[in-house]
PDB file of N, CA and C in Angstrom:
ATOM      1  N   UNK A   1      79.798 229.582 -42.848  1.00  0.00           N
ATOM      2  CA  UNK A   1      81.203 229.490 -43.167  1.00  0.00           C
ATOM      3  C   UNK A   1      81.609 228.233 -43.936  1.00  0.00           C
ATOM      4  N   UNK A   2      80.500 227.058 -44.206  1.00  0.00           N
ATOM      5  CA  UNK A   2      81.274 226.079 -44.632  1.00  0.00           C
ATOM      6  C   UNK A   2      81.542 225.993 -45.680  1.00  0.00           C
ATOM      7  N   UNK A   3      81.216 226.969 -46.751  1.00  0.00           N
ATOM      8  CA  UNK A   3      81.516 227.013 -48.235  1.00  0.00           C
ATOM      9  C   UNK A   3      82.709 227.951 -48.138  1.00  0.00           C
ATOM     10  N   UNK A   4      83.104 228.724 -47.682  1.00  0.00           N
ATOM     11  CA  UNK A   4      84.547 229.469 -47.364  1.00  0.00           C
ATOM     12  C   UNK A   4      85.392 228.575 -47.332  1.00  0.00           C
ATOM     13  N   UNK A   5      85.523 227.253 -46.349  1.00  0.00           N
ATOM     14  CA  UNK A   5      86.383 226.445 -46.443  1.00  0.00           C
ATOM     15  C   UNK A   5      86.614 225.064 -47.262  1.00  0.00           C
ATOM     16  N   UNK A   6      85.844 225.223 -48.039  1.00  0.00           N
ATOM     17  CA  UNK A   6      85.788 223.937 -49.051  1.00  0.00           C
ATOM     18  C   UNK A   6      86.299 224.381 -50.428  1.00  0.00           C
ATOM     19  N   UNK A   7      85.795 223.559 -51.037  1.00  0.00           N
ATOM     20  CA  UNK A   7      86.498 223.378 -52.532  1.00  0.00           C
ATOM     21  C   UNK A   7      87.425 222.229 -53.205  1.00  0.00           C
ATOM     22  N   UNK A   8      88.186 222.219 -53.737  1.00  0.00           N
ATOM     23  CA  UNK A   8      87.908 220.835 -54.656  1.00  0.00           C
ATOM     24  C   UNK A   8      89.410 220.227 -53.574  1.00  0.00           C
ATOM     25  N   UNK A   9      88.896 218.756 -53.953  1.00  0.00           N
ATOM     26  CA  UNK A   9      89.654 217.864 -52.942  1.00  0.00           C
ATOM     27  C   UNK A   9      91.599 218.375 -53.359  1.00  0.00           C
ATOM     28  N   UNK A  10      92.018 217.862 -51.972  1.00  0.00           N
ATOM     29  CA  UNK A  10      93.820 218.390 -52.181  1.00  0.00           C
ATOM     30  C   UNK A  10      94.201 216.723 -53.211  1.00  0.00           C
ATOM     31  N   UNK A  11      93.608 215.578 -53.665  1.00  0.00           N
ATOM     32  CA  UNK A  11      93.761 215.267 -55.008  1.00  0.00           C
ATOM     33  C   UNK A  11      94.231 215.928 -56.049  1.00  0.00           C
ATOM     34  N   UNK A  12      93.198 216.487 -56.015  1.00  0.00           N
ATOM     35  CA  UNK A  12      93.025 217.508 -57.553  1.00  0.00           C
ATOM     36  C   UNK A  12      94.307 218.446 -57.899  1.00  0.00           C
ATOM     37  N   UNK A  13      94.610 219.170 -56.728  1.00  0.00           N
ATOM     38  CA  UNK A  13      95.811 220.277 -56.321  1.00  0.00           C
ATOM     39  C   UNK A  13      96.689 220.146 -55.690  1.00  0.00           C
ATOM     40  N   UNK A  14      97.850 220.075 -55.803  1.00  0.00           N
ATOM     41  CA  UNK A  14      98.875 219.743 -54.769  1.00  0.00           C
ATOM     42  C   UNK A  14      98.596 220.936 -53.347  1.00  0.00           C
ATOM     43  N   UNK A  15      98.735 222.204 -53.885  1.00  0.00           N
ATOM     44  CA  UNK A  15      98.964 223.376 -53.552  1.00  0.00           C
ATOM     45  C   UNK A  15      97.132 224.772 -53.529  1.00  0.00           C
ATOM     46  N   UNK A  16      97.111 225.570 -52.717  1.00  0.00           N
ATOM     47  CA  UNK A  16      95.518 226.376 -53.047  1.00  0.00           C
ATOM     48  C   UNK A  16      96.072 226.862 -54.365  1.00  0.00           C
ATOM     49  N   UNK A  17      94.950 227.329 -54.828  1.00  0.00           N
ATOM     50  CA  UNK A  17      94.303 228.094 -56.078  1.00  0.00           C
ATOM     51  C   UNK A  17      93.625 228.605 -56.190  1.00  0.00           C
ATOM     52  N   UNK A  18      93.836 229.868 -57.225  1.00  0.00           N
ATOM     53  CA  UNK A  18      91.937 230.293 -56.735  1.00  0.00           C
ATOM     54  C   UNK A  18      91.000 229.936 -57.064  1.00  0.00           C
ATOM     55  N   UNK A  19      89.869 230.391 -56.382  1.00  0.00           N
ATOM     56  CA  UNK A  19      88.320 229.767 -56.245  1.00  0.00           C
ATOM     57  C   UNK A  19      87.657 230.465 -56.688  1.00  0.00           C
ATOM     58  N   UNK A  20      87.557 230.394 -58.185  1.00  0.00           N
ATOM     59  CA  UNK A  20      86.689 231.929 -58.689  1.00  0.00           C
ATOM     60  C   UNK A  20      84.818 231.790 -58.083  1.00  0.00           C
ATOM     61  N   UNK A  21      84.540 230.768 -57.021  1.00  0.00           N
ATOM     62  CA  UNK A  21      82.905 231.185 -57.042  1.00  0.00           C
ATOM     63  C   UNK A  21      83.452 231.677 -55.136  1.00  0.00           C
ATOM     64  N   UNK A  22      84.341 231.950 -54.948  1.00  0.00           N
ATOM     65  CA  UNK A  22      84.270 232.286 -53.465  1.00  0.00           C
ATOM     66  C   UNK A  22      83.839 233.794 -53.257  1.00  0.00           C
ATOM     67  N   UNK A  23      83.612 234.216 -52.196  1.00  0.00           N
ATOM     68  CA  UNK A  23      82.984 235.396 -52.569  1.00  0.00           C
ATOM     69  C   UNK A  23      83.597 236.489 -51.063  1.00  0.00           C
ATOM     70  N   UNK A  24      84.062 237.160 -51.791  1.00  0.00           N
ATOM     71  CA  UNK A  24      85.597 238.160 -50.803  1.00  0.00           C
ATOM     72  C   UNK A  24      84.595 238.896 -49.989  1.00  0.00           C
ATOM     73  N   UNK A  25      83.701 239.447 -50.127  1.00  0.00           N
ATOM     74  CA  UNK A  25      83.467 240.145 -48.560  1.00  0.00           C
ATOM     75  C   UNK A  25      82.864 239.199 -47.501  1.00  0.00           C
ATOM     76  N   UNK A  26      82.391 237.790 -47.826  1.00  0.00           N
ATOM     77  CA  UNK A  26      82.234 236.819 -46.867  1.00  0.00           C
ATOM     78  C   UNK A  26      83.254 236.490 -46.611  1.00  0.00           C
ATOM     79  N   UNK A  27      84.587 236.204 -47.253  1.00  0.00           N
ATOM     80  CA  UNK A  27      85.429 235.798 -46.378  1.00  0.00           C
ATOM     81  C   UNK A  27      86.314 237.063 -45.103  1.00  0.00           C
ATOM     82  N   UNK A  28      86.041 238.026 -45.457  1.00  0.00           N
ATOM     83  CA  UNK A  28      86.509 239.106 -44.818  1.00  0.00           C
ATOM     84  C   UNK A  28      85.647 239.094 -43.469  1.00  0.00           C
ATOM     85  N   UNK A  29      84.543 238.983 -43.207  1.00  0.00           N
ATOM     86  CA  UNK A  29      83.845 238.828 -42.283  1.00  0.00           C
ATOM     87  C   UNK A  29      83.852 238.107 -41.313  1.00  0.00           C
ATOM     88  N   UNK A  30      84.392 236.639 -42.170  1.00  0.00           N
ATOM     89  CA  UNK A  30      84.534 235.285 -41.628  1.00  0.00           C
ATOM     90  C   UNK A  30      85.863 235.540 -40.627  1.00  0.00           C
ATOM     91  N   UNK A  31      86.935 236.224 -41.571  1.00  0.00           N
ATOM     92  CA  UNK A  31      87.911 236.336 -40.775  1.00  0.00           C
ATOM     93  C   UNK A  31      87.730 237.599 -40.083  1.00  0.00           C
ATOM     94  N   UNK A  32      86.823 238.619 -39.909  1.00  0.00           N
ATOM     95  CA  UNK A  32      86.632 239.388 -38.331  1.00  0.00           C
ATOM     96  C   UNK A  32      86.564 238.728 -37.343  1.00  0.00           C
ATOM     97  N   UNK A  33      85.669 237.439 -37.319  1.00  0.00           N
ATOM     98  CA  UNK A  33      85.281 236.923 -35.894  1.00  0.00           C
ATOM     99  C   UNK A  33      86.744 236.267 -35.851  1.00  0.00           C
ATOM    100  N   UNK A  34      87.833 235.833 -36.561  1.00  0.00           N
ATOM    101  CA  UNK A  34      89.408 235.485 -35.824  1.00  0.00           C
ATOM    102  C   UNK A  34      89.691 236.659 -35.200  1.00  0.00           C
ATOM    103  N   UNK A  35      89.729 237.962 -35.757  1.00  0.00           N
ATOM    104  CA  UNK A  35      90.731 238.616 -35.346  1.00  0.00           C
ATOM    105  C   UNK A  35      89.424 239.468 -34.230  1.00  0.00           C
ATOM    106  N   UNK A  36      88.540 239.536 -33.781  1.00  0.00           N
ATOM    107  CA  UNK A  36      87.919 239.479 -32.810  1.00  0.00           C
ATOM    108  C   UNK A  36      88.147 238.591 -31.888  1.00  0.00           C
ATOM    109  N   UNK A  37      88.060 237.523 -31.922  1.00  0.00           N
ATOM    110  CA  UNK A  37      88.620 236.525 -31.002  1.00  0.00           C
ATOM    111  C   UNK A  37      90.326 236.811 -30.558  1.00  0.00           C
ATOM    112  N   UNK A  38      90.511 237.352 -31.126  1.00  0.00           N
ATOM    113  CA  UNK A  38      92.234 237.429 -30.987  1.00  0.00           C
ATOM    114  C   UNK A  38      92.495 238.667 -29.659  1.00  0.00           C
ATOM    115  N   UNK A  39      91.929 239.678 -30.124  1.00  0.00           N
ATOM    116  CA  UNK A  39      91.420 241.080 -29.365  1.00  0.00           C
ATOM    117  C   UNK A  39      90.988 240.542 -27.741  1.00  0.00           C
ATOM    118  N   UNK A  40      90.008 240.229 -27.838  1.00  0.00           N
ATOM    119  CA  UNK A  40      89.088 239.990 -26.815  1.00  0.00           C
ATOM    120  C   UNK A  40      89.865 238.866 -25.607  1.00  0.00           C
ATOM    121  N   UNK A  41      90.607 237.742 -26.378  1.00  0.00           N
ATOM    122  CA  UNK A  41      91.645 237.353 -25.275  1.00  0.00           C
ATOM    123  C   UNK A  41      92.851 237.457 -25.062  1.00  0.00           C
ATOM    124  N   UNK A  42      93.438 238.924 -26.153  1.00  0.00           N
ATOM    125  CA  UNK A  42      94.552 239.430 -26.131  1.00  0.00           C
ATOM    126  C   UNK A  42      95.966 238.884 -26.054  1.00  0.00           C
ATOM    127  N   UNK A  43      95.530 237.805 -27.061  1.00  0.00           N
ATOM    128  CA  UNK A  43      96.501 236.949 -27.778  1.00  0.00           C
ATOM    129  C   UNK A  43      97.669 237.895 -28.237  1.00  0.00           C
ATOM    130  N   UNK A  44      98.930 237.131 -27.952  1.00  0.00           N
ATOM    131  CA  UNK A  44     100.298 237.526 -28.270  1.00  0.00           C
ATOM    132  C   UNK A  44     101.073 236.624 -29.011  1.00  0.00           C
ATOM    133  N   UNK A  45     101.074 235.363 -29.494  1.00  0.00           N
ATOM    134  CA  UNK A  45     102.016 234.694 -29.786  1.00  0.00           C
ATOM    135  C   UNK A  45     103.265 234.784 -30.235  1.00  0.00           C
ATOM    136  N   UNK A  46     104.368 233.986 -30.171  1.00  0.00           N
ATOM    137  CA  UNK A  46     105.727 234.243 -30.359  1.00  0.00           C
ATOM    138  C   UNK A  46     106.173 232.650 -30.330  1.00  0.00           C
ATOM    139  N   UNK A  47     106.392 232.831 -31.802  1.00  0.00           N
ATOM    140  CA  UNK A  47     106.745 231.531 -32.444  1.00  0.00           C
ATOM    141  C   UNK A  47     108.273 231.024 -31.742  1.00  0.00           C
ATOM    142  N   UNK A  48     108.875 231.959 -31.725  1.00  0.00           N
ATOM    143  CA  UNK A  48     110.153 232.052 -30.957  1.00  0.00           C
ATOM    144  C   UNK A  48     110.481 231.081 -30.081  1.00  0.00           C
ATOM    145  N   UNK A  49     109.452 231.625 -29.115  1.00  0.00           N
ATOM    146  CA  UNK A  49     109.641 231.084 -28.128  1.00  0.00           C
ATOM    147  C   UNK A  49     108.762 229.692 -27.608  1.00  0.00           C
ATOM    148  N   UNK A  50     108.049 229.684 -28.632  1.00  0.00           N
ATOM    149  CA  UNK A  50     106.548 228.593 -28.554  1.00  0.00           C
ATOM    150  C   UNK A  50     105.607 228.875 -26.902  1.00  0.00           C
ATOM    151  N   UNK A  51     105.388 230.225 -26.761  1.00  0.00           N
ATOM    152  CA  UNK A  51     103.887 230.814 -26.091  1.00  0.00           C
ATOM    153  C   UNK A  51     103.114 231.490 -26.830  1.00  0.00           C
ATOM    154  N   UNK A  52     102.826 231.543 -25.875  1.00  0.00           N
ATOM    155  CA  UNK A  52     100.870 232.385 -26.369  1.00  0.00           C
ATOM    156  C   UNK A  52     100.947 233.196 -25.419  1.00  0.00           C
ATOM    157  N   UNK A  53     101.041 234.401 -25.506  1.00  0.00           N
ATOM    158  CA  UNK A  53     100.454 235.326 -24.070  1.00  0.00           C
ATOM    159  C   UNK A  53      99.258 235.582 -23.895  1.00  0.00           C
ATOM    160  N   UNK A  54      98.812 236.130 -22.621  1.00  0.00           N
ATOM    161  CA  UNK A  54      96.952 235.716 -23.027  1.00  0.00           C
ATOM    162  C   UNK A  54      97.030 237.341 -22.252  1.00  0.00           C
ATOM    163  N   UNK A  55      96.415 238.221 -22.486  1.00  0.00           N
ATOM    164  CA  UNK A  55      96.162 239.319 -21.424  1.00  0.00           C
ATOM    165  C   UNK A  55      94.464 239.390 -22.302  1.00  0.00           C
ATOM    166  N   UNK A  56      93.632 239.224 -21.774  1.00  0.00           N
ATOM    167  CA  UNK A  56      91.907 238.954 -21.908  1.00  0.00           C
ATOM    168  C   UNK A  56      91.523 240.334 -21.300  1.00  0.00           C
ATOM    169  N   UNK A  57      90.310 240.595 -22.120  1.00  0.00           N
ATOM    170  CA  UNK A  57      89.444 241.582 -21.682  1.00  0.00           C
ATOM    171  C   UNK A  57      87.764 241.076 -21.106  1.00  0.00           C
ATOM    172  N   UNK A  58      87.244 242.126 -20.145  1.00  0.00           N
ATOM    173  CA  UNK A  58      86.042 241.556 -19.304  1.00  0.00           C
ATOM    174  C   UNK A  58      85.100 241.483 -20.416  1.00  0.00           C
ATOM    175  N   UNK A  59      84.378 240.301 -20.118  1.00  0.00           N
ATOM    176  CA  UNK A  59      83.393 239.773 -21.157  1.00  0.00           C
ATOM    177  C   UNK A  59      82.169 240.042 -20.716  1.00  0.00           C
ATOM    178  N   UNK A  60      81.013 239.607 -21.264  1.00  0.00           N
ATOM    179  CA  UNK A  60      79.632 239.571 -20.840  1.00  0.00           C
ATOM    180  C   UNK A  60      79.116 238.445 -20.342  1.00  0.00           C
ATOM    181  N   UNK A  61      79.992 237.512 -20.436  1.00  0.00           N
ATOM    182  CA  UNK A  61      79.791 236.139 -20.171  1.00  0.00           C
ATOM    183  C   UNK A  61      81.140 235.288 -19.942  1.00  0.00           C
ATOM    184  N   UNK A  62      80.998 233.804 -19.731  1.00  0.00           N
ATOM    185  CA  UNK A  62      81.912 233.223 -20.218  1.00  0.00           C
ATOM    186  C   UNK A  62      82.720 232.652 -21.318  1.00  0.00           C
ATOM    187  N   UNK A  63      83.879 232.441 -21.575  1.00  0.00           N
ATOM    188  CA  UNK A  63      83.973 231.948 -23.356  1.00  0.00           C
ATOM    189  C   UNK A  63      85.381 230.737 -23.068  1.00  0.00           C
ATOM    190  N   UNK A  64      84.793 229.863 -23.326  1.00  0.00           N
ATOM    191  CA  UNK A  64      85.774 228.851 -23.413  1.00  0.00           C
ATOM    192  C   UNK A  64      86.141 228.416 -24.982  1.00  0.00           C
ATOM    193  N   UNK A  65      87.846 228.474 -25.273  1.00  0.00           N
ATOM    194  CA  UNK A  65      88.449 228.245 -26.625  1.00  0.00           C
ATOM    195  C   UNK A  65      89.603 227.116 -26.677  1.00  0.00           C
ATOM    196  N   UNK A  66      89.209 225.958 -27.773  1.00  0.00           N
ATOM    197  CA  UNK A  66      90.070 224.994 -27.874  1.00  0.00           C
ATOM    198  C   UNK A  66      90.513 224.940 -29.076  1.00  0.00           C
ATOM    199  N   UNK A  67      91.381 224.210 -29.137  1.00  0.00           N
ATOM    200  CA  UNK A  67      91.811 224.431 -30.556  1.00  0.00           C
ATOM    201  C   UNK A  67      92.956 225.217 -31.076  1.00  0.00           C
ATOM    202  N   UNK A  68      93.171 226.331 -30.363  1.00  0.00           N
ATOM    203  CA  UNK A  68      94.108 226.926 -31.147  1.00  0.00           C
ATOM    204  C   UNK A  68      95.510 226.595 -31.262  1.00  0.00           C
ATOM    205  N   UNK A  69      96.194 227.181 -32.405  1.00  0.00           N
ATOM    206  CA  UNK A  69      97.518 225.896 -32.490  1.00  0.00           C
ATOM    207  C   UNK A  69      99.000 226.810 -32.617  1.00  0.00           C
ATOM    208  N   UNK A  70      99.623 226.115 -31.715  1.00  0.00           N
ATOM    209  CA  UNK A  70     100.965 226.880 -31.974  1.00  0.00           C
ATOM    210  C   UNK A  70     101.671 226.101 -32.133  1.00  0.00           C
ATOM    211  N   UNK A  71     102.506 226.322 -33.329  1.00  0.00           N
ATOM    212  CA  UNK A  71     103.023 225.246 -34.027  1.00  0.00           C
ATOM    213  C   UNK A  71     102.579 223.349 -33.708  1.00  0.00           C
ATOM    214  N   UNK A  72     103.079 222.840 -33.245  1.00  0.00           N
ATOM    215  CA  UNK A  72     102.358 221.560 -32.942  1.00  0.00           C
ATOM    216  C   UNK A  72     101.478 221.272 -32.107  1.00  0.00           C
ATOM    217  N   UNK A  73     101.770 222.261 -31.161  1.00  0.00           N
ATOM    218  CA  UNK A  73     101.011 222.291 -30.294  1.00  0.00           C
ATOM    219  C   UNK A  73      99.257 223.045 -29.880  1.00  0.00           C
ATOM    220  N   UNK A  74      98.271 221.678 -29.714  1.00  0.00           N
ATOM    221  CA  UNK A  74      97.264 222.592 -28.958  1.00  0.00           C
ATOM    222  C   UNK A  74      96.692 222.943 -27.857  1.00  0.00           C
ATOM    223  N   UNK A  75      96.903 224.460 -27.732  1.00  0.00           N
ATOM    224  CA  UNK A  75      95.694 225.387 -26.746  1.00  0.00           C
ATOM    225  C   UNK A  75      94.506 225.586 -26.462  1.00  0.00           C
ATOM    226  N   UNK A  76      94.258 225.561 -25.342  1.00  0.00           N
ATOM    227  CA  UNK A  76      93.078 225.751 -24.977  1.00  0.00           C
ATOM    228  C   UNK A  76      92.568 226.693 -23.715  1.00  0.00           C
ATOM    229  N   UNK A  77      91.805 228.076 -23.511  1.00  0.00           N
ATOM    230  CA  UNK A  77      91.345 228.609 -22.849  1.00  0.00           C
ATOM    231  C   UNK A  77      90.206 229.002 -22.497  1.00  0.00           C
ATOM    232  N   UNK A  78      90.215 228.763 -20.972  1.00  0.00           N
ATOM    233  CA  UNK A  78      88.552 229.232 -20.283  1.00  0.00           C
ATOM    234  C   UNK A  78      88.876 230.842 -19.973  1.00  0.00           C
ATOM    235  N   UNK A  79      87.500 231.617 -19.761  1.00  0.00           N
ATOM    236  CA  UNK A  79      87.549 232.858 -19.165  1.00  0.00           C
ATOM    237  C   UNK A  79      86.330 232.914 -18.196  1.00  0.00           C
ATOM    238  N   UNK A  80      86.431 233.400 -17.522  1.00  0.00           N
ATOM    239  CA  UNK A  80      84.886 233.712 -16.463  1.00  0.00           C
ATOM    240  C   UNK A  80      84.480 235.342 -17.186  1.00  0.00           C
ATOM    241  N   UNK A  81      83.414 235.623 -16.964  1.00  0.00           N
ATOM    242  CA  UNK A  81      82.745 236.871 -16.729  1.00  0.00           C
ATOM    243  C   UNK A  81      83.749 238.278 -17.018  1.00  0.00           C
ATOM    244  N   UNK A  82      84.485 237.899 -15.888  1.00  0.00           N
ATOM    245  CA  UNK A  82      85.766 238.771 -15.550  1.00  0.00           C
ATOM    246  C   UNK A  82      86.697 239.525 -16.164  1.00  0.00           C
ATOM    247  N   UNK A  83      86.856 238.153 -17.626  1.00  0.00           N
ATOM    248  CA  UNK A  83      88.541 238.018 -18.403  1.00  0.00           C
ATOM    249  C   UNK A  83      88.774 237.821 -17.530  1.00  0.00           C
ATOM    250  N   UNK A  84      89.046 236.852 -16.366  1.00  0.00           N
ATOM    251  CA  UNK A  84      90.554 236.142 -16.064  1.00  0.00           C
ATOM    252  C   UNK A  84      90.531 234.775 -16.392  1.00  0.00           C
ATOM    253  N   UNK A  85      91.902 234.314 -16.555  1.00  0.00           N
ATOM    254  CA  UNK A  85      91.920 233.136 -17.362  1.00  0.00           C
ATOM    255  C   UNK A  85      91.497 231.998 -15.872  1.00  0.00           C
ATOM    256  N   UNK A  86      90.307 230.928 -16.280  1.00  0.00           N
ATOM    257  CA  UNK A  86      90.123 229.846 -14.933  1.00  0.00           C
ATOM    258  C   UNK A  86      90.549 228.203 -15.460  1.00  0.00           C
ATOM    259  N   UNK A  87      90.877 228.727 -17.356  1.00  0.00           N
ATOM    260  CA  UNK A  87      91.803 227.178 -17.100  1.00  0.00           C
ATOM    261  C   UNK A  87      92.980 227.330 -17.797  1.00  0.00           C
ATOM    262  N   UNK A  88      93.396 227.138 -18.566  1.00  0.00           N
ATOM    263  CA  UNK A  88      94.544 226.675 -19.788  1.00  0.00           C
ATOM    264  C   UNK A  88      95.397 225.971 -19.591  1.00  0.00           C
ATOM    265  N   UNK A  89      95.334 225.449 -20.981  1.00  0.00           N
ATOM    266  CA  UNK A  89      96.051 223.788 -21.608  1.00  0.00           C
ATOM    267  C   UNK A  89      96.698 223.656 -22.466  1.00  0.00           C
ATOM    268  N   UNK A  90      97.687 223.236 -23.095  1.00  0.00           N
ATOM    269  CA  UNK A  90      98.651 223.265 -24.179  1.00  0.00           C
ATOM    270  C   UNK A  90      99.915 223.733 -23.762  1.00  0.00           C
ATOM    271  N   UNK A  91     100.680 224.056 -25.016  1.00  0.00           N
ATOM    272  CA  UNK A  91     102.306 224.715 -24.295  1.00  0.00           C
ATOM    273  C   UNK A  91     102.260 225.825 -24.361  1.00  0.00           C
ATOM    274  N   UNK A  92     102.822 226.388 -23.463  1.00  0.00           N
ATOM    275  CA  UNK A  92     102.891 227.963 -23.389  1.00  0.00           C
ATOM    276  C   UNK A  92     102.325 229.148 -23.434  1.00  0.00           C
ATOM    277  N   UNK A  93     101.506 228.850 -22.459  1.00  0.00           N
ATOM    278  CA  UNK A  93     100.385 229.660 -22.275  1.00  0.00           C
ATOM    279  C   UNK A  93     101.071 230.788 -21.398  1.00  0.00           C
ATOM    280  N   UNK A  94     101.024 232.286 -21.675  1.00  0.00           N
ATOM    281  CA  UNK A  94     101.475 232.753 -20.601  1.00  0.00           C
ATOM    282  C   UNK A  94     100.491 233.968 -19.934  1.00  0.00           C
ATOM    283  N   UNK A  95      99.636 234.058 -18.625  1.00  0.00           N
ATOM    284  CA  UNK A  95      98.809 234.833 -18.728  1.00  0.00           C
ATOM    285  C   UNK A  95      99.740 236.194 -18.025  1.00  0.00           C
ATOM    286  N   UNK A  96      98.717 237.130 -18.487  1.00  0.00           N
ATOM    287  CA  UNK A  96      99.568 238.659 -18.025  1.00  0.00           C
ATOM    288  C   UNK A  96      98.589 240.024 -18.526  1.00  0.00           C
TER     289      UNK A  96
END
């Protein structure tokens, strides 16, 4: 993925542009595993209100996620085995 997210310094450009050597079905892919990740812990957000709803599905394992950002704020969630949520951090997390 790290050539998906690069390209010439924000110097150069105020604003993106296109990247004529990027290459569209890698980035399509790249962005499955978001919207897989999105699925799987059954992310809701609502800018509105600044939450995250979390309703998670049973995994094969565990999956712990940091990072994610709602508006200023960052989230972070554990899952066990289970899908049920065993930590979360940030604002507005709401599990259900």
């Amino acid at each position: 993925m790290p050539e998906l997210h690069s390209g010439d310094a924000a110097s150069i450009f105020a604003s993106p542009v296109p990247y004529p050597a990027t290459c569209r079905p890698q980035a399509w892919s790249t962005a499955a595993a978001v919207s897989v990740l999105g699925s799987v812990l059954g992310l809701n957000p609502d800018a509105q209100s600044a939450t995250i709803g979390v309703s998670p599905r049973p995994l094969a394992g565990s999956l712990s996620v940091t990072g994610l950002r709602l508006g200023d704020a960052n989230v972070s969630i554990a899952l066990n085995h289970g899908g049920e949520v065993t930590a979360a951090s940030g604002a507005g997390v709401l599990v259900g």
